[in-house]
N, C-alpha and C. Protein backbone atom coordinates (compact mmCIF):
# COMPACT_ATOMS: atom_id res chain seq x y z
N UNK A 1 -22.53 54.20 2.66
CA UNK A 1 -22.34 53.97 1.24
C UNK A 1 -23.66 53.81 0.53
N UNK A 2 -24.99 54.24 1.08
CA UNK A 2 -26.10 54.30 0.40
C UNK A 2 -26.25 55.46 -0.23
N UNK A 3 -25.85 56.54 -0.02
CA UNK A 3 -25.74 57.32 -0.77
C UNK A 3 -24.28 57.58 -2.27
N UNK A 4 -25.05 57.66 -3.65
CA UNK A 4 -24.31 57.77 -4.88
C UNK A 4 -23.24 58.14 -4.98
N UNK A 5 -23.16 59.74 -4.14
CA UNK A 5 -21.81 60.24 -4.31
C UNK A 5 -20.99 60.10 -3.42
N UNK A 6 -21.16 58.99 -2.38
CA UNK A 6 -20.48 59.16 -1.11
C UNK A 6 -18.90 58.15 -1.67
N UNK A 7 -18.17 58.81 -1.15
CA UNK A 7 -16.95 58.00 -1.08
C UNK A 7 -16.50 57.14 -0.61
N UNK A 8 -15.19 56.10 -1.65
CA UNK A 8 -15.23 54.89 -0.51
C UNK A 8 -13.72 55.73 0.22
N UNK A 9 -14.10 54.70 1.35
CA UNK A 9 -12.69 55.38 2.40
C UNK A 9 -11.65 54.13 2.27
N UNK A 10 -10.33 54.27 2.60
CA UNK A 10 -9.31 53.03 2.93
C UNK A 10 -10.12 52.27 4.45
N UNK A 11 -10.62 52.63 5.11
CA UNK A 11 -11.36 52.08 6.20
C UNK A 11 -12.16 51.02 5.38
N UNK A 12 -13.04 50.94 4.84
CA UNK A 12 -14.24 50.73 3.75
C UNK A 12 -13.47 49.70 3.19
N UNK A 13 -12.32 49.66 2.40
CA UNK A 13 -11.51 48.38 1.73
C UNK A 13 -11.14 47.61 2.68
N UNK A 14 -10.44 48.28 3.39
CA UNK A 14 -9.63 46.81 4.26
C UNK A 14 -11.23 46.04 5.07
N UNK A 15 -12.02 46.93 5.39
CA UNK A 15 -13.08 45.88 6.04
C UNK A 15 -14.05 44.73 4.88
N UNK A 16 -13.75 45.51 3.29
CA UNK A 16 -14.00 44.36 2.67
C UNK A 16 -13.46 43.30 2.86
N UNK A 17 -11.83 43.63 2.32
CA UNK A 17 -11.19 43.00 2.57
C UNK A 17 -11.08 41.43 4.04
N UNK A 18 -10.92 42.24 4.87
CA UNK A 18 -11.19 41.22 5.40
C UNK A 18 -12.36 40.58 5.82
N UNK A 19 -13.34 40.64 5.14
CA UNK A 19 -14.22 39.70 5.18
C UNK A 19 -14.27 38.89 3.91
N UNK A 20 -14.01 39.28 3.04
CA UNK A 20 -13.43 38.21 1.88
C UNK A 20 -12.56 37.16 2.54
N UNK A 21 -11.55 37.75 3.34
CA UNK A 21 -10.69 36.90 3.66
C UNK A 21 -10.87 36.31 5.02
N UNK A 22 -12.12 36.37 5.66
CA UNK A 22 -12.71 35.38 6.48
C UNK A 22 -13.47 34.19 5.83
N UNK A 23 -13.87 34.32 5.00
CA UNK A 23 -14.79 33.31 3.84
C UNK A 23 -13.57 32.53 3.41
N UNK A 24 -13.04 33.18 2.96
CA UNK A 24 -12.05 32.27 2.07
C UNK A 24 -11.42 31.49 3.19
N UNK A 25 -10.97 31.69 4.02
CA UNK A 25 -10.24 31.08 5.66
C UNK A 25 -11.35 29.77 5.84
N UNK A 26 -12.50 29.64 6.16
CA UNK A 26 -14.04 29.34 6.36
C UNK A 26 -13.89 28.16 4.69
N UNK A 27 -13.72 28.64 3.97
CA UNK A 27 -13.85 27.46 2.88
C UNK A 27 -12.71 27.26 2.60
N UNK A 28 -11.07 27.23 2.99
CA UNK A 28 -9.98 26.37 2.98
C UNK A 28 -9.95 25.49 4.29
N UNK A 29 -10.69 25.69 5.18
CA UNK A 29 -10.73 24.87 6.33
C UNK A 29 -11.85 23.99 6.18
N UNK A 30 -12.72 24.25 5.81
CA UNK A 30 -13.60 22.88 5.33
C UNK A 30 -12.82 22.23 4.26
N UNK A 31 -12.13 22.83 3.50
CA UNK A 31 -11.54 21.78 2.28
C UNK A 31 -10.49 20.63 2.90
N UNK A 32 -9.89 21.07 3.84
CA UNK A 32 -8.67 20.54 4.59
C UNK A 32 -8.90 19.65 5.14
N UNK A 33 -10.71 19.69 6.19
CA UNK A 33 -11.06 18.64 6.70
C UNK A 33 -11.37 17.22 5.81
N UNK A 34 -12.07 17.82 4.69
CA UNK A 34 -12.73 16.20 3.79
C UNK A 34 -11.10 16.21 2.72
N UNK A 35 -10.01 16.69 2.66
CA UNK A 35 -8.73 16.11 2.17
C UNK A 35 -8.39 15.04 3.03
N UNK A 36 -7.94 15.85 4.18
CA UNK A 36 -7.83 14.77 5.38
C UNK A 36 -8.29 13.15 5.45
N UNK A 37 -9.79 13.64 5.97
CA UNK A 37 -10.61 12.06 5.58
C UNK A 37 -10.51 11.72 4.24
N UNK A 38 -10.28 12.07 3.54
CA UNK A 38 -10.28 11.44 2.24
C UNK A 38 -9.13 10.64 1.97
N UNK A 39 -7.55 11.25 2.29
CA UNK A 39 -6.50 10.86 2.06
C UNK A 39 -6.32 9.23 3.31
N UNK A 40 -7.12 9.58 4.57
CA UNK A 40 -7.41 8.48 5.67
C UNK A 40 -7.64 7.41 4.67
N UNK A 41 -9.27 7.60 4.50
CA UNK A 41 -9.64 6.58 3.72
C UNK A 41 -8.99 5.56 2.98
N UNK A 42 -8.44 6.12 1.94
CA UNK A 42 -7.67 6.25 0.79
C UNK A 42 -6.44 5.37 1.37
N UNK A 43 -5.61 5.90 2.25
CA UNK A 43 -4.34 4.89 3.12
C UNK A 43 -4.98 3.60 3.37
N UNK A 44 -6.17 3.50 4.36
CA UNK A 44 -6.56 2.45 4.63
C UNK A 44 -7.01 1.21 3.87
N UNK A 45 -7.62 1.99 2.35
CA UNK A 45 -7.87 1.07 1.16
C UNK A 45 -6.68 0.42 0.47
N UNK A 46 -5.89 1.30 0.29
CA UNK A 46 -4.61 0.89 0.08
C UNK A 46 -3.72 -0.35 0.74
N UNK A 47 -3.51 -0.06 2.21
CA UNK A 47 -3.54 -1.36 2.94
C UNK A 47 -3.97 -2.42 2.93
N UNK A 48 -5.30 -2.05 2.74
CA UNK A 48 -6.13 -3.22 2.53
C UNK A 48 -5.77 -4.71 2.07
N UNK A 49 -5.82 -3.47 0.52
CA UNK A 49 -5.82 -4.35 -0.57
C UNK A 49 -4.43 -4.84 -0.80
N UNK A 50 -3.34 -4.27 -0.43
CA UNK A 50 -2.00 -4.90 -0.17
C UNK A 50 -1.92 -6.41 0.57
N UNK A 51 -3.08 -5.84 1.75
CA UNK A 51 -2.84 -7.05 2.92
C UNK A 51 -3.53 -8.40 2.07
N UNK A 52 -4.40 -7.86 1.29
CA UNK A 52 -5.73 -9.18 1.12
C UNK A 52 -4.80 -9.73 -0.60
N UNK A 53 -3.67 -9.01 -1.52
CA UNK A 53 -3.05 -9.46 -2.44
C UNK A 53 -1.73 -10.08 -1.90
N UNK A 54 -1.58 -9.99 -0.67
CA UNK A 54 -0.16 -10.87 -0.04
C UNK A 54 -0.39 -11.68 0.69
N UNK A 55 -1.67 -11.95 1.08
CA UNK A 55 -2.19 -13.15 1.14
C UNK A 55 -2.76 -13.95 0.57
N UNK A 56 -3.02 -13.42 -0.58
CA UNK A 56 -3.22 -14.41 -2.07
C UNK A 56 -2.03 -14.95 -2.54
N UNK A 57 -1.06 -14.48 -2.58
CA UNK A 57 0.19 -15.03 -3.03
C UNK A 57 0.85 -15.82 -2.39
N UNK A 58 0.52 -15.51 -0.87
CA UNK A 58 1.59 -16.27 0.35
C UNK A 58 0.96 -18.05 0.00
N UNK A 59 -0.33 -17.87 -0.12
CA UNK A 59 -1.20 -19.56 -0.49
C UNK A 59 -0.81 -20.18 -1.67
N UNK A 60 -0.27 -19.29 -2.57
CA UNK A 60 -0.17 -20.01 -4.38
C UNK A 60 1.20 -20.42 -4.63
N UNK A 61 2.23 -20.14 -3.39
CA UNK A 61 3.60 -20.04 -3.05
C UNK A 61 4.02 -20.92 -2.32
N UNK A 62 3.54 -21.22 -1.04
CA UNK A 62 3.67 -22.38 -0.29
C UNK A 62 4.73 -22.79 -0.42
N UNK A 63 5.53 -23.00 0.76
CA UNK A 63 6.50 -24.06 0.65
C UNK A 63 6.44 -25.30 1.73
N UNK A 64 6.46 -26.38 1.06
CA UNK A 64 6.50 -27.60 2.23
C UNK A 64 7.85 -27.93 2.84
N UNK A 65 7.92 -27.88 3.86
CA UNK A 65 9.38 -28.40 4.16
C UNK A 65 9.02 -29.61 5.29
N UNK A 66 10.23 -30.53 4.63
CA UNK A 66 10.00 -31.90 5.20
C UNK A 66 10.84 -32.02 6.11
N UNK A 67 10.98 -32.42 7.17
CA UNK A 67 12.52 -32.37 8.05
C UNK A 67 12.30 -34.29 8.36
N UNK A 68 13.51 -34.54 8.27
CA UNK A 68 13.78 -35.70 8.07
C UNK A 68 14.61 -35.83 9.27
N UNK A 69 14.46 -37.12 10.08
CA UNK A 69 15.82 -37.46 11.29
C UNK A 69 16.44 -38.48 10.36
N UNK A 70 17.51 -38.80 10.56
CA UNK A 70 18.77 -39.81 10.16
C UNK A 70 19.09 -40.55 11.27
């Protein structure tokens, strides 16, 4: 294809083709990995902060219970 008048062939597309569509494969699989860790993260913060606001409440709530014998 260095030469002007040369033609493209259906051979010639599909091998574009699929190399476009090795790249693109190549940068949806890196995207997938840092979603992944990201969404990890993200669960674990979540938890977190659940665990560390239900234990703020469990202290401001308190109940004393007295048991008494007769």
């Amino acid at each position: 294809m260095t030469d002007a008048s040369a033609k493209i062939s259906p051979d010639d597309i599909e091998a574009k083709f699929r190399d476009i569509q090795g790249q693109v494969d190549g940068v949806a699989e890196d995207s997938k990995k840092k979603v992944a860790i990201g969404g990890a993260v993200g669960a674990v913060l979540i938890l977190l902060l659940i665990y560390i606001l239900g234990q703020k409440a469990g202290k401001k709530k308190s109940t004393v219970l007295e048991i008494r014998r007769l």
